[in-house]
Protein backbone atom coordinates (compact mmCIF):
# COMPACT_ATOMS: atom_id res chain seq x y z
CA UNK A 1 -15.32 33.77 -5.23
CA UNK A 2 -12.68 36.74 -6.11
CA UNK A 3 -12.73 38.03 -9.11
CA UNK A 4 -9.19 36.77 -9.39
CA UNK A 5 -10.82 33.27 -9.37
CA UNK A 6 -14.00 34.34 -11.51
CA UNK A 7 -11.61 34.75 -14.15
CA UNK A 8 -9.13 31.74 -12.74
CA UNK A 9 -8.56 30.11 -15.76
CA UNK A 10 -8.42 33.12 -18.20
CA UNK A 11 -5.26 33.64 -21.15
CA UNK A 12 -3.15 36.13 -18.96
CA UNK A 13 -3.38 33.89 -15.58
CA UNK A 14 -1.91 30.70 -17.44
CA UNK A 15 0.40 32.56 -19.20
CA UNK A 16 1.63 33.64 -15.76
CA UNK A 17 1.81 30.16 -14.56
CA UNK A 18 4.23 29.36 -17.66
CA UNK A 19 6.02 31.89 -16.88
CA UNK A 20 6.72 31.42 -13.56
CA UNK A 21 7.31 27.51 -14.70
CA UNK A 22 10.27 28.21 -16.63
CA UNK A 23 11.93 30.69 -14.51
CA UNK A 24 11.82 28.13 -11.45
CA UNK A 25 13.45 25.39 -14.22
CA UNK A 26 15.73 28.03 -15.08
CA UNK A 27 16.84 29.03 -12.36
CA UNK A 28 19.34 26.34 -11.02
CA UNK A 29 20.25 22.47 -12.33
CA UNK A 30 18.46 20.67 -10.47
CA UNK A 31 16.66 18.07 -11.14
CA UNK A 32 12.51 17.92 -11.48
CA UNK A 33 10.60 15.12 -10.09
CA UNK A 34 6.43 15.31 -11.21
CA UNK A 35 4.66 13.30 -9.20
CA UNK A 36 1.73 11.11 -11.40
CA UNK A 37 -1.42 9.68 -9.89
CA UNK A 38 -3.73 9.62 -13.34
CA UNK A 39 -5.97 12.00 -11.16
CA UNK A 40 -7.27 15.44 -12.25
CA UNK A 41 -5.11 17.28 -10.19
CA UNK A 42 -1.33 15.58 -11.32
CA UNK A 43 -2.75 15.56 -15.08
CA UNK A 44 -3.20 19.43 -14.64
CA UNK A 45 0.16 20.33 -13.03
CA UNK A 46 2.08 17.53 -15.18
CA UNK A 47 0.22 19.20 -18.46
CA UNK A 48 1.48 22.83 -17.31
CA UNK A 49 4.99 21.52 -16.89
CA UNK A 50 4.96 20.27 -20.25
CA UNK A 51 3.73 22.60 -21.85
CA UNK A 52 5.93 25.51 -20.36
CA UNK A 53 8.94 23.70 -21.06
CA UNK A 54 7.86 22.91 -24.45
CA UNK A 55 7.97 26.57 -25.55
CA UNK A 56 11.64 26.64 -25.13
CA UNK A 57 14.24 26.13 -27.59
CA UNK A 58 15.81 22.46 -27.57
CA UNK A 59 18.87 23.58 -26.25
CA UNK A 60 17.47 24.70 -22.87
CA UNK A 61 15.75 21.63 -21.53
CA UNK A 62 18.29 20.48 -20.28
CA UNK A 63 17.40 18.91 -17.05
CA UNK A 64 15.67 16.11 -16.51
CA UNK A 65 12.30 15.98 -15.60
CA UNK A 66 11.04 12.36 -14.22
CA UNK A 67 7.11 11.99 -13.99
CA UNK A 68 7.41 9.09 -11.65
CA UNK A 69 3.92 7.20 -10.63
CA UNK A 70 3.44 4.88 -7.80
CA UNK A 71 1.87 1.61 -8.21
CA UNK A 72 0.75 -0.22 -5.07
CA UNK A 73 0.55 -3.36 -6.93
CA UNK A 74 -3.21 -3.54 -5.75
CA UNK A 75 -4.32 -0.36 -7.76
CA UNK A 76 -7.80 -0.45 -9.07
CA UNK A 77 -7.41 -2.12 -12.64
CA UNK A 78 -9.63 0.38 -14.35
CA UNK A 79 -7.06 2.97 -12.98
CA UNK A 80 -4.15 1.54 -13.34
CA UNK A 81 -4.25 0.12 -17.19
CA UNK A 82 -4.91 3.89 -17.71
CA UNK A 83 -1.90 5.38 -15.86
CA UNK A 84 0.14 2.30 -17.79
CA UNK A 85 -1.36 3.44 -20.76
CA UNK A 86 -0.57 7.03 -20.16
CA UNK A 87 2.67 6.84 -19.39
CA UNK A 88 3.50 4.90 -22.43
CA UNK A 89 2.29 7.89 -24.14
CA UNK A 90 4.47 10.03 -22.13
CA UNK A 91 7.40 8.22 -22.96
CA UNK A 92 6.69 8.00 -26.65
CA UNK A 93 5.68 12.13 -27.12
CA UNK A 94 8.89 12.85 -24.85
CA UNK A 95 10.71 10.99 -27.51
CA UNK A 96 9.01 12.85 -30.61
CA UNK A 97 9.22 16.18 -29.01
CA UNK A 98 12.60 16.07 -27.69
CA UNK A 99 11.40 16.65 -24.15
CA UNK A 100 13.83 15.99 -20.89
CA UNK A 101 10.78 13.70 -19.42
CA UNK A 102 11.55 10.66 -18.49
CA UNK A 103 8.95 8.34 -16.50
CA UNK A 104 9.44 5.73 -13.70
CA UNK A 105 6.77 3.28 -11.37
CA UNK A 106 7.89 3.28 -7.97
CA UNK A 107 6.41 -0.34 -6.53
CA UNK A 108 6.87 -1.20 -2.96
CA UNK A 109 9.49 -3.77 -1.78
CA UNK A 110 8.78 -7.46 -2.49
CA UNK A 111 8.79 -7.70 1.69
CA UNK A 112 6.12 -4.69 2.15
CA UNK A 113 3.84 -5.34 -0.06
CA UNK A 114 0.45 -5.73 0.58
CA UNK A 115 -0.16 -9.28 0.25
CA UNK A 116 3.17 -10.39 1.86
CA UNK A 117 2.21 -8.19 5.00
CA UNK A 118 -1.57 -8.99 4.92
CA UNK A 119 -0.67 -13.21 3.73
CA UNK A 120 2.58 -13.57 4.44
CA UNK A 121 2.95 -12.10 7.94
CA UNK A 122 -0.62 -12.00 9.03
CA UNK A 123 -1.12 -8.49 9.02
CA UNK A 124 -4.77 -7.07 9.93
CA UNK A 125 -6.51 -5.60 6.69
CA UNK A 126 -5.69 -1.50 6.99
CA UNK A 127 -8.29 0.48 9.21
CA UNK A 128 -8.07 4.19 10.19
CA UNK A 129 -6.62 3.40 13.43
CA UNK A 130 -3.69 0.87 11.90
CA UNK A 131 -3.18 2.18 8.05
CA UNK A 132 -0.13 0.33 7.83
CA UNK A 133 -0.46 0.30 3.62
CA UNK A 134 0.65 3.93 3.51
CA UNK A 135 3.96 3.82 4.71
CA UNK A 136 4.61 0.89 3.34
CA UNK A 137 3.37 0.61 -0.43
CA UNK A 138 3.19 4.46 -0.87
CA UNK A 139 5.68 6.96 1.05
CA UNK A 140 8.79 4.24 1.25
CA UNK A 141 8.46 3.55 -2.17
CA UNK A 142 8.28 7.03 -3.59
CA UNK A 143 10.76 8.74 -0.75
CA UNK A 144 14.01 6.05 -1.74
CA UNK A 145 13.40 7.65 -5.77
CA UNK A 146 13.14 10.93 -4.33
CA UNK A 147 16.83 10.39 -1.98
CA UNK A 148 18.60 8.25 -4.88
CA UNK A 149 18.04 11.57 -6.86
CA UNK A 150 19.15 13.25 -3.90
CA UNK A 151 22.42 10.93 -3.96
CA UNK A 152 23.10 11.29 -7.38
CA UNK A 153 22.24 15.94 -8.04
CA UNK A 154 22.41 16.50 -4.22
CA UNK A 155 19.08 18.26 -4.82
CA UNK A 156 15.71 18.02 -6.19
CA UNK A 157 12.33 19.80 -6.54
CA UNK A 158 9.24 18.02 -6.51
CA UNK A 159 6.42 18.96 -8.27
CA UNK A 160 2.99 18.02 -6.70
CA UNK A 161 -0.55 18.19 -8.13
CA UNK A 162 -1.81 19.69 -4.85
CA UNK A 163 -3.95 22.55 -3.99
CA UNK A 164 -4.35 24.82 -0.98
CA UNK A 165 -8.40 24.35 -1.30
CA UNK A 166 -8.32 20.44 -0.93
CA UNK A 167 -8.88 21.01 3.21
CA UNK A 168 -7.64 23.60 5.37
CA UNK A 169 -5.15 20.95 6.99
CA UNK A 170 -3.56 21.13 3.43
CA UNK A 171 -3.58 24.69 3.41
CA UNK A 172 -1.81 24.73 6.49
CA UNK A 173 0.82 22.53 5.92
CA UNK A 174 1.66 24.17 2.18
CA UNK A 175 2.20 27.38 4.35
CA UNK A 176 3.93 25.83 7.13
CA UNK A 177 6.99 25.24 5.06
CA UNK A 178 7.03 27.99 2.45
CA UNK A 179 10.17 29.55 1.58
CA UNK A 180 9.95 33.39 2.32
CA UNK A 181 10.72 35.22 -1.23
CA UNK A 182 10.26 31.71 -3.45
CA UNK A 183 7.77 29.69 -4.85
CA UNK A 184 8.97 26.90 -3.38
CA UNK A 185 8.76 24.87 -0.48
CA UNK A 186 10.96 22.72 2.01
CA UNK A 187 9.46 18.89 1.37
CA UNK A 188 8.11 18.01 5.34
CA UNK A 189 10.75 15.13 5.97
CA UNK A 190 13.03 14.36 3.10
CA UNK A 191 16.36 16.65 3.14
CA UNK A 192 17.79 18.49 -0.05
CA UNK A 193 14.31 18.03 -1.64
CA UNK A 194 11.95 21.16 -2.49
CA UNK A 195 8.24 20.98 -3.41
CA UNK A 196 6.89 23.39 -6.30
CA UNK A 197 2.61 23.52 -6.67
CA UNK A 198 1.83 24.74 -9.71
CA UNK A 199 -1.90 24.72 -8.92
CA UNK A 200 -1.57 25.32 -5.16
CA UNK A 201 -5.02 28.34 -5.77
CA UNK A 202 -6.62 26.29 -8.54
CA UNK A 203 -10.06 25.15 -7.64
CA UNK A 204 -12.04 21.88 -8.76
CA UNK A 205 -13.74 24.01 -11.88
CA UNK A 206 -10.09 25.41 -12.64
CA UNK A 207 -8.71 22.25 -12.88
CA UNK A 208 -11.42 20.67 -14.98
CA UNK A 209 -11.76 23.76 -16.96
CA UNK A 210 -8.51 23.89 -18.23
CA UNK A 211 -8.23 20.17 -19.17
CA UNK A 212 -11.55 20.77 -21.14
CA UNK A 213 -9.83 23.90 -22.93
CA UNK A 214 -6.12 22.64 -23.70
CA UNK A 215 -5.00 19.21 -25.50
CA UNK A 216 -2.95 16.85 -23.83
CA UNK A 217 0.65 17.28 -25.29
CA UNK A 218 1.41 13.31 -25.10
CA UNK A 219 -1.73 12.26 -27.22
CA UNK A 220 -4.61 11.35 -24.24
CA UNK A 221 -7.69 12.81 -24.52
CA UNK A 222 -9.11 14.23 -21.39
CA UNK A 223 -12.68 13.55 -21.71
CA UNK A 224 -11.80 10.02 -20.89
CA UNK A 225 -10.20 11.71 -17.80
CA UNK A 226 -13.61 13.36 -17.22
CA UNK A 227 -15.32 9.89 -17.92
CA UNK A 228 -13.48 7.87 -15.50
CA UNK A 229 -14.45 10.37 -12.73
CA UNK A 230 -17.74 10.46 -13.53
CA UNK A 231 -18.08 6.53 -13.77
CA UNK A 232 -16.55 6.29 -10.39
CA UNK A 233 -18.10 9.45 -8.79
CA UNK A 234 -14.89 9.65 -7.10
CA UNK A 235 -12.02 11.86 -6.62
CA UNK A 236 -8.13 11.72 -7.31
CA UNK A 237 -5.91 9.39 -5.15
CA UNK A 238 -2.55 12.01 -4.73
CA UNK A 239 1.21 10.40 -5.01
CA UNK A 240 2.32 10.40 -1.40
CA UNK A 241 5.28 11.34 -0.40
CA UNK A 242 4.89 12.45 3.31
CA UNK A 243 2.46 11.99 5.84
CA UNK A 244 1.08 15.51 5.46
CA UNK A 245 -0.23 14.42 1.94
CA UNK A 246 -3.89 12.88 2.19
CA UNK A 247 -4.11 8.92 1.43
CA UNK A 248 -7.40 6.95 -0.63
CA UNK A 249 -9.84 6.98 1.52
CA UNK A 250 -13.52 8.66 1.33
CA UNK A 251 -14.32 6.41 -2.03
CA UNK A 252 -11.24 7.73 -4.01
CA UNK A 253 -9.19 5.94 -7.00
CA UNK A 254 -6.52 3.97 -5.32
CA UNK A 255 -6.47 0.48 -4.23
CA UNK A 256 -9.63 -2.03 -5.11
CA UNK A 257 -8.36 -3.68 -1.44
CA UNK A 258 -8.83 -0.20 0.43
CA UNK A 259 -10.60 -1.38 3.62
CA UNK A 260 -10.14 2.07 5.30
CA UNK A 261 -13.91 3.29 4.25
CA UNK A 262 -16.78 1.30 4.91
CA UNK A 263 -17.63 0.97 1.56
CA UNK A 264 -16.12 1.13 -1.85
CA UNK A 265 -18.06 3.51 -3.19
CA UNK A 266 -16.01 4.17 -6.38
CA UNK A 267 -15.75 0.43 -7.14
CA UNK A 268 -19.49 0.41 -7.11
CA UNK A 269 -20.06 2.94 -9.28
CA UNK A 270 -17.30 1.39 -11.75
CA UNK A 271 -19.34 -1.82 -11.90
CA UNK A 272 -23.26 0.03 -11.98
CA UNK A 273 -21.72 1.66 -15.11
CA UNK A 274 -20.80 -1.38 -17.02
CA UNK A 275 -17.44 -2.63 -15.47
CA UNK A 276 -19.20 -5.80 -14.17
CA UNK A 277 -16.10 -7.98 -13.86
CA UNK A 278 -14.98 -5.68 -11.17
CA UNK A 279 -17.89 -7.59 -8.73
CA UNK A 280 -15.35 -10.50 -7.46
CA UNK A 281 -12.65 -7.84 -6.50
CA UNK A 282 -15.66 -5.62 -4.53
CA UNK A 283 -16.36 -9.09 -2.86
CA UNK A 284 -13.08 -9.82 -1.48
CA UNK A 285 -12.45 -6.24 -0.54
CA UNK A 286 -15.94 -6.50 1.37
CA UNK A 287 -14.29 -10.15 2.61
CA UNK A 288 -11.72 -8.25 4.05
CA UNK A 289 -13.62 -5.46 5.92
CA UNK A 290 -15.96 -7.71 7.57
CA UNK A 291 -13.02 -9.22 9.52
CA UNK A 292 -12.37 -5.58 11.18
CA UNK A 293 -16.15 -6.33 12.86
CA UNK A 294 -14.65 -6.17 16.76
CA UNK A 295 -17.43 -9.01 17.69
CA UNK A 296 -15.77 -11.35 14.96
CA UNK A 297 -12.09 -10.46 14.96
CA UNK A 298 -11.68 -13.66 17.34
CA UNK A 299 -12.69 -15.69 14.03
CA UNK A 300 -9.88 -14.31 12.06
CA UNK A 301 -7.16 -13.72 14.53
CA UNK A 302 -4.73 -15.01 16.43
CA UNK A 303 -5.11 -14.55 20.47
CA UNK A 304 -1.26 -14.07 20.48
CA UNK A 305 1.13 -11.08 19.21
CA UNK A 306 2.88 -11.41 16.46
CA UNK A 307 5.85 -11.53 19.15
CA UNK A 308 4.38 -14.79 20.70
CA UNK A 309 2.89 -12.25 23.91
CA UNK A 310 -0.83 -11.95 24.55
CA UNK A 311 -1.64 -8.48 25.63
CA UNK A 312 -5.00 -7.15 27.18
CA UNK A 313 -7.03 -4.34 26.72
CA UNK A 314 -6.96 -1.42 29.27
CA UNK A 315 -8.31 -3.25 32.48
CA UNK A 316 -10.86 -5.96 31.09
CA UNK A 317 -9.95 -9.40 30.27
CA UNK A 318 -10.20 -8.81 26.72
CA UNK A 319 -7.59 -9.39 24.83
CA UNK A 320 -5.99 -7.28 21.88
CA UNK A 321 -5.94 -9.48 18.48
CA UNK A 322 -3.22 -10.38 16.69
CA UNK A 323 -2.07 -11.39 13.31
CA UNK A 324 -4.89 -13.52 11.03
CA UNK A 325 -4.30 -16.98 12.09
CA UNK A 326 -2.49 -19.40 9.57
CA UNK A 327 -5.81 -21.42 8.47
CA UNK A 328 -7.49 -17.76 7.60
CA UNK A 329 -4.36 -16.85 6.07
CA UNK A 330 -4.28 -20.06 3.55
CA UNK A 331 -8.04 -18.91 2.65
CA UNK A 332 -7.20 -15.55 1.93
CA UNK A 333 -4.79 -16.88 -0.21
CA UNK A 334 -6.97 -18.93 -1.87
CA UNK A 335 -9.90 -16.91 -2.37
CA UNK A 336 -7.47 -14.06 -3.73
CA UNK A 337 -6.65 -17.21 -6.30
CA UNK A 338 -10.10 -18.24 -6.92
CA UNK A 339 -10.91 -14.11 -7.44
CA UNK A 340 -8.14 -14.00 -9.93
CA UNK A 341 -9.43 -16.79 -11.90
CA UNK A 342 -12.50 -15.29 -11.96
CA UNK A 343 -11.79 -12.16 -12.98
CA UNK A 344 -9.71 -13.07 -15.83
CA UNK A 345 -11.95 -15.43 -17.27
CA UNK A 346 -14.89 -12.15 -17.23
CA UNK A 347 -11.77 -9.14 -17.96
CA UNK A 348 -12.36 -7.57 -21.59
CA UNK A 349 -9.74 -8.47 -23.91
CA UNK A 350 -6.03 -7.84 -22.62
CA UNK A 351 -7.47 -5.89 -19.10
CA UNK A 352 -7.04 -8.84 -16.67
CA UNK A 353 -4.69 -7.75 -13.78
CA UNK A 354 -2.80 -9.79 -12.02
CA UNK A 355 -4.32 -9.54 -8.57
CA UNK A 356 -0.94 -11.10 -6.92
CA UNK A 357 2.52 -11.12 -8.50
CA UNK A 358 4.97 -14.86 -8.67
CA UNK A 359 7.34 -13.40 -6.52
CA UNK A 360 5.11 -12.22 -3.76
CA UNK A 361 3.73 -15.91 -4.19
CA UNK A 362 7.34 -17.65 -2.97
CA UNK A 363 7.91 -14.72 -0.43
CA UNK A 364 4.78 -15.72 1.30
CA UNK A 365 5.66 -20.05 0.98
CA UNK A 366 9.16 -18.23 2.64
CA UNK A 367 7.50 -16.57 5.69
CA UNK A 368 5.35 -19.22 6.26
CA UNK A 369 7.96 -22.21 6.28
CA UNK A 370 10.29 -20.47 7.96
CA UNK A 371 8.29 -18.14 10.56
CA UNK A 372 4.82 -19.34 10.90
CA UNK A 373 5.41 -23.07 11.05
CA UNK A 374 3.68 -24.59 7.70
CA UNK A 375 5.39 -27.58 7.21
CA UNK A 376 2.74 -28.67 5.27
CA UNK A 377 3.73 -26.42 2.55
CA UNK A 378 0.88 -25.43 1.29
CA UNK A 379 1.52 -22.57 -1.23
CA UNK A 380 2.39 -24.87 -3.63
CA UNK A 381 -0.92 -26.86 -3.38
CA UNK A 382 -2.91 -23.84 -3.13
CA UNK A 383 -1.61 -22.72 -6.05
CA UNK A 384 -1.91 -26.05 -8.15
CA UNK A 385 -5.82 -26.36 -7.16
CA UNK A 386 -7.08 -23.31 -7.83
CA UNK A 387 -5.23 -22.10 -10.78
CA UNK A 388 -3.63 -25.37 -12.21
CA UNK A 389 -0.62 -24.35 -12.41
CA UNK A 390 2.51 -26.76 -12.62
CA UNK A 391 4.63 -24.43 -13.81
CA UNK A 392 6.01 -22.34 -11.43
CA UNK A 393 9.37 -23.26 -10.25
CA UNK A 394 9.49 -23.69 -6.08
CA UNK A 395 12.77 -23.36 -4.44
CA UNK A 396 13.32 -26.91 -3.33
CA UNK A 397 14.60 -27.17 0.56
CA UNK A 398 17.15 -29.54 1.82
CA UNK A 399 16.56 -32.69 3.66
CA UNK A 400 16.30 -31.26 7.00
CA UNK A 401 13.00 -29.48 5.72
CA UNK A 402 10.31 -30.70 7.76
CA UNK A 403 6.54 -32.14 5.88
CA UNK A 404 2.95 -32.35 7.06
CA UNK A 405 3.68 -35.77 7.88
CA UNK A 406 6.36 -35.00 10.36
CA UNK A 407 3.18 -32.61 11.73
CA UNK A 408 1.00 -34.61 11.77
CA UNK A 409 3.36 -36.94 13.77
CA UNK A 410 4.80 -34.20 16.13
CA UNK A 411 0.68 -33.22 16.66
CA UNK A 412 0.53 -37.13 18.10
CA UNK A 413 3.15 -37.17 20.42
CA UNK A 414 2.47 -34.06 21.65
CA UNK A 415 -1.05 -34.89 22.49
CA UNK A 416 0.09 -37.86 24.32
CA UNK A 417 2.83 -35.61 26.41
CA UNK A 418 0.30 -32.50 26.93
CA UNK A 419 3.28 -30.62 25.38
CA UNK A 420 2.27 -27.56 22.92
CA UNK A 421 2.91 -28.44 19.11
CA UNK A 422 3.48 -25.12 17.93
CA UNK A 423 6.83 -24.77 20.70
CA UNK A 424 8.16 -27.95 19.46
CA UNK A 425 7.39 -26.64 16.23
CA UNK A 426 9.65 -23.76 16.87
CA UNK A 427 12.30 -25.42 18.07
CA UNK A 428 12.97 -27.58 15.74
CA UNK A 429 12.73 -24.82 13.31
CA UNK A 430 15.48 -23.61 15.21
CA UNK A 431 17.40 -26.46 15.02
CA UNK A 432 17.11 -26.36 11.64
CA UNK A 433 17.78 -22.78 10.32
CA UNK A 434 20.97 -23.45 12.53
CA UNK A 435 21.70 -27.28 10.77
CA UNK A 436 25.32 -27.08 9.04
CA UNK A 437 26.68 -23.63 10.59
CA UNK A 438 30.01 -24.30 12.62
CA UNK A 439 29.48 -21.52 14.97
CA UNK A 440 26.03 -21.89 16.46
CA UNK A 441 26.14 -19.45 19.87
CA UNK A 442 22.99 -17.84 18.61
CA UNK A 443 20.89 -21.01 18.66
CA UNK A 444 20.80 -21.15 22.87
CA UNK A 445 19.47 -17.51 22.81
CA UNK A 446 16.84 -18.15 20.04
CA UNK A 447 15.82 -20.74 22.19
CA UNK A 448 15.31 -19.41 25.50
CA UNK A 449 13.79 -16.82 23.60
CA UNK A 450 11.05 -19.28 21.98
CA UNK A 451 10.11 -20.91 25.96
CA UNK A 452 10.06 -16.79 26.52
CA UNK A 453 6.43 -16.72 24.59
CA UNK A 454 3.30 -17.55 25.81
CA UNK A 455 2.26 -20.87 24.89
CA UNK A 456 -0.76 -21.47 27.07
CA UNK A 457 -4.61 -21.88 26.00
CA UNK A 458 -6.39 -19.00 25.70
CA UNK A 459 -9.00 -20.01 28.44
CA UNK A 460 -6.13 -20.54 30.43
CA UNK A 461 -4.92 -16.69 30.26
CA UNK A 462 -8.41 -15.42 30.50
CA UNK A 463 -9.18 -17.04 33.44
CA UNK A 464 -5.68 -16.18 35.28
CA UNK A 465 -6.18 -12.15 33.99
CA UNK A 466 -10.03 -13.06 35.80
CA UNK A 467 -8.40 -13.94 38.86
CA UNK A 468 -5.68 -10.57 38.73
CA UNK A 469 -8.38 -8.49 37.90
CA UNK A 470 -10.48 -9.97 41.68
CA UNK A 471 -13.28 -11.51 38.65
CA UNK A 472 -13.24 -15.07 39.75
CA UNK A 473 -16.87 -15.14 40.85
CA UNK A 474 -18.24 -14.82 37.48
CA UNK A 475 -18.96 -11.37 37.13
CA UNK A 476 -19.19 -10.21 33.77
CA UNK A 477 -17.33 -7.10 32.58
CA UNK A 478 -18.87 -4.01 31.20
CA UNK A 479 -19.09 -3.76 27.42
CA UNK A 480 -15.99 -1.07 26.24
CA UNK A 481 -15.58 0.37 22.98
CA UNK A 482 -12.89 -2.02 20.35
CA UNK A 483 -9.75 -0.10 21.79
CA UNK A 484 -7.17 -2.04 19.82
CA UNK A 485 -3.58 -0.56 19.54
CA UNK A 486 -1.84 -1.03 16.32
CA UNK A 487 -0.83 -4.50 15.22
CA UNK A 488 2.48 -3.51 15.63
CA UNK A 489 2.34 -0.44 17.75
CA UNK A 490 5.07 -1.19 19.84
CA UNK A 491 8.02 -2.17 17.38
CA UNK A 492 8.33 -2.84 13.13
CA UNK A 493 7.47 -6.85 14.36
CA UNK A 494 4.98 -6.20 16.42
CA UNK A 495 7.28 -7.13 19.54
């Protein structure tokens, strides 16, 4: 180590870091947004901030400075009730100090979140080769704050808790788009918006060294900080704004549903030190993970696309999964339920989370009534047996909706006819998303469109891919490695 860093943390190298701080807020009007994670690393650069802008007179702060924090909605409770907590605080010593802060939760849209996409549509739990969670509950999220402050000052700086000694892919990218002459940097994707690291040469011991030697300004104390880590034996799970930044991952704080590591290690080391009413979240993230097992992925998911096309892998007569199948789906649902129950009932006093939201609950009854053929309507049931709940208000459909009697009916007939259900199905679910418009041109499209998918038996397809690949003696293919594509690889739908 340099004897720069030897002496990283001393009186005259913070002072220079406060120094530069208010120059750079100075320097021009616009606007500051902190990103927040509750980590080690955002506490740091968000307590610098502060504190540099404190030492001004009144009359100088005068641009705002939004700490904004993004919340998944599947956050690991222990984590989030303290960034909730935290930014309370924030708020409240912003308030008392006369400080331009002001603090916002970016949450992901009702139709990306992660139990719409992972109930709802059928989406595969995340994996390192499809992490469709980041995108979704993390960058969109926290990029449409960053443009609507874009919109409204035509520019912003973001201020990141990152640092150059994280990996030397971070290193590289922090230098990649450094402004020559400035502290500053161009953000990787988003125009108009500037990235300041106010920590970019801190190292671990920096960063815990000075939370150890300087008070939080908004009232936390950071031993708790230093607690939480060491309870988890985990690291800090950054705000993401691009895909540059690093996601969870590697047994970090982030989401208790994170099936992107084989294990949750920081969930188990939550629960070894006391937080036992963690064990039924641990369970259903482990739930989850086993389904990525390539020798049981046919027990989970659908043979089909989520475009109604059955694809193979490479040359073999495998073929690539798709979505969870509807019966999977309605357990994860009610497992997730069950876990919820659970969880509360065992939560100390006022720290039950609610695992899944009410509105994510009628988005997913939406997507499966109207796109995944439940006419049994079952998120209403599911809901009334495992939480007893009569309260919630469902949207009540009109008399063309169809019931699980009709299926159980259109299941007959079809039997007798050697017709598929599940094309009848759609058709009549064309019929009816059509029933009452006067101009109806669309509906002949949507239908040669639905006797476009495949609607044959699996054994069926396997056997005719046998035959195209010359296999029809019964040879057995060699064993290849899982080489599924992403779920959705080849358009937003999966089509």
């Amino acid at each position: 180590m340099s004897k720069k860093n030897n002496n990283s943390n001393g009186a005259g190298r913070i002072a220079s870091i406060l120094d530069d701080i208010r120059d750079i807020y100075l320097s021009d009007a616009r606007p500051w947004v902190v990103g927040y994670s509750g980590g080690k690393d955002s506490t740091t650069a968000l307590q610098l901030i502060w504190t540099a802008i404190a030492a001004l007179p009144s009359e100088r702060r005068t641009k705002t400075i939004y700490v904004i924090s993004s919340d998944t909605l599947v956050e690991t409770p222990v984590v989030s009730r303290y960034i909730d907590v935290t930014l309370d605080r924030i708020s409240s010593a912003a308030a008392a100090q006369n400080m331009p802060v002001v603090t916002h939760k970016v949450v992901p849209e009702l139709e990306d979140s992660f139990w719409v996409s992972l109930i709802g549509k059928g989406y595969p739990a995340p994996s390192r080769r499809f992490r469709w969670c980041t995108e979704r509950l993390k960058i969109q999220p926290a990029d449409a704050f960053i443009k609507s402050r874009v919109a409204e000052f035509g520019e912003v700086v973001m201020v990141l808790g990152v640092r150059s000694q994280e990996s030397a892919t971070r290193a590289q990218v922090m230098s990649l788009h450094q402004i020559e002459g400035s502290q500053l940097r161009r953000h990787s994707s988003l125009m108009n918006a500037f990235v300041y690291a106010p920590i970019a040469d801190f190292s671990t011991d920096d960063v815990w060294t000075y939370l150890l030697q300087n008070e939080s300004p908004w009232g936390n104390d950071n031993r708790d900080l230093v607690a939480m880590y060491r309870n988890a034996s985990a690291g800090e799970c950054p705000l993401v704004v691009d895909t540059s930044t690093p996601s969870c991952g590697n047994s970090r704080f982030g989401c208790w549903v994170c099936t992107v590591v084989q294990r949750d290690k920081a969930m188990e080391s939550m629960i070894d030190s006391g937080e036992e009413w963690l064990t039924p979240l641990l369970e259903y993230r482990d739930m989850l993970s086993q389904t990525q097992d390539p020798e049981r992925k046919h027990e989970f998911r659908d043979f089909r696309r989520k475009s109604g096309q059955v694809n193979f892998i490479g040359e073999t007569d495998r073929v690539m999964p798709g979505p969870y199948t509807m019966e999977f789906c309605r357990t994860l649902l009610r497992r997730l339920l069950e876990t919820q129950k659970e969880v509360a009932r065992d939560a100390p006093a006022g720290e039950a989370p609610i695992l899944i939201h009410e509105n994510e609950l009628h988005e997913i009854r939406r997507l499966w009534r109207t796109e995944r053929g439940d006419w049994a309507d079952t998120v209403p049931r599911i809901v009334r047996e495992t939480l007893g709940r009569d309260d919630i208000e469902w949207v009540t459909e009109d008399s063309v909706a169809f019931t699980a009697d009709d299926g159980e009916l259109l299941a007959s007939v079809c039997a007798d006819n050697e017709v598929p259900p599940e094309l009848v199905m759609k058709l009549l679910d064309i019929e009816r998303a059509s029933h009452g418009l006067k101009r109806r041109h669309a509906v002949h499209t949507r239908i040669e469109d639905a006797f476009r998918l495949e609607w044959r038996d699996l054994d069926v397809l396997v056997a005719e891919r046998r035959r195209t690949l010359g296999l029809e003696d019964g040879s057995v293919l060699a064993v290849v490695d899982d080489l599924e594509l992403p779920f959705d690889m080849v358009g937003e739908d999966g089509r």
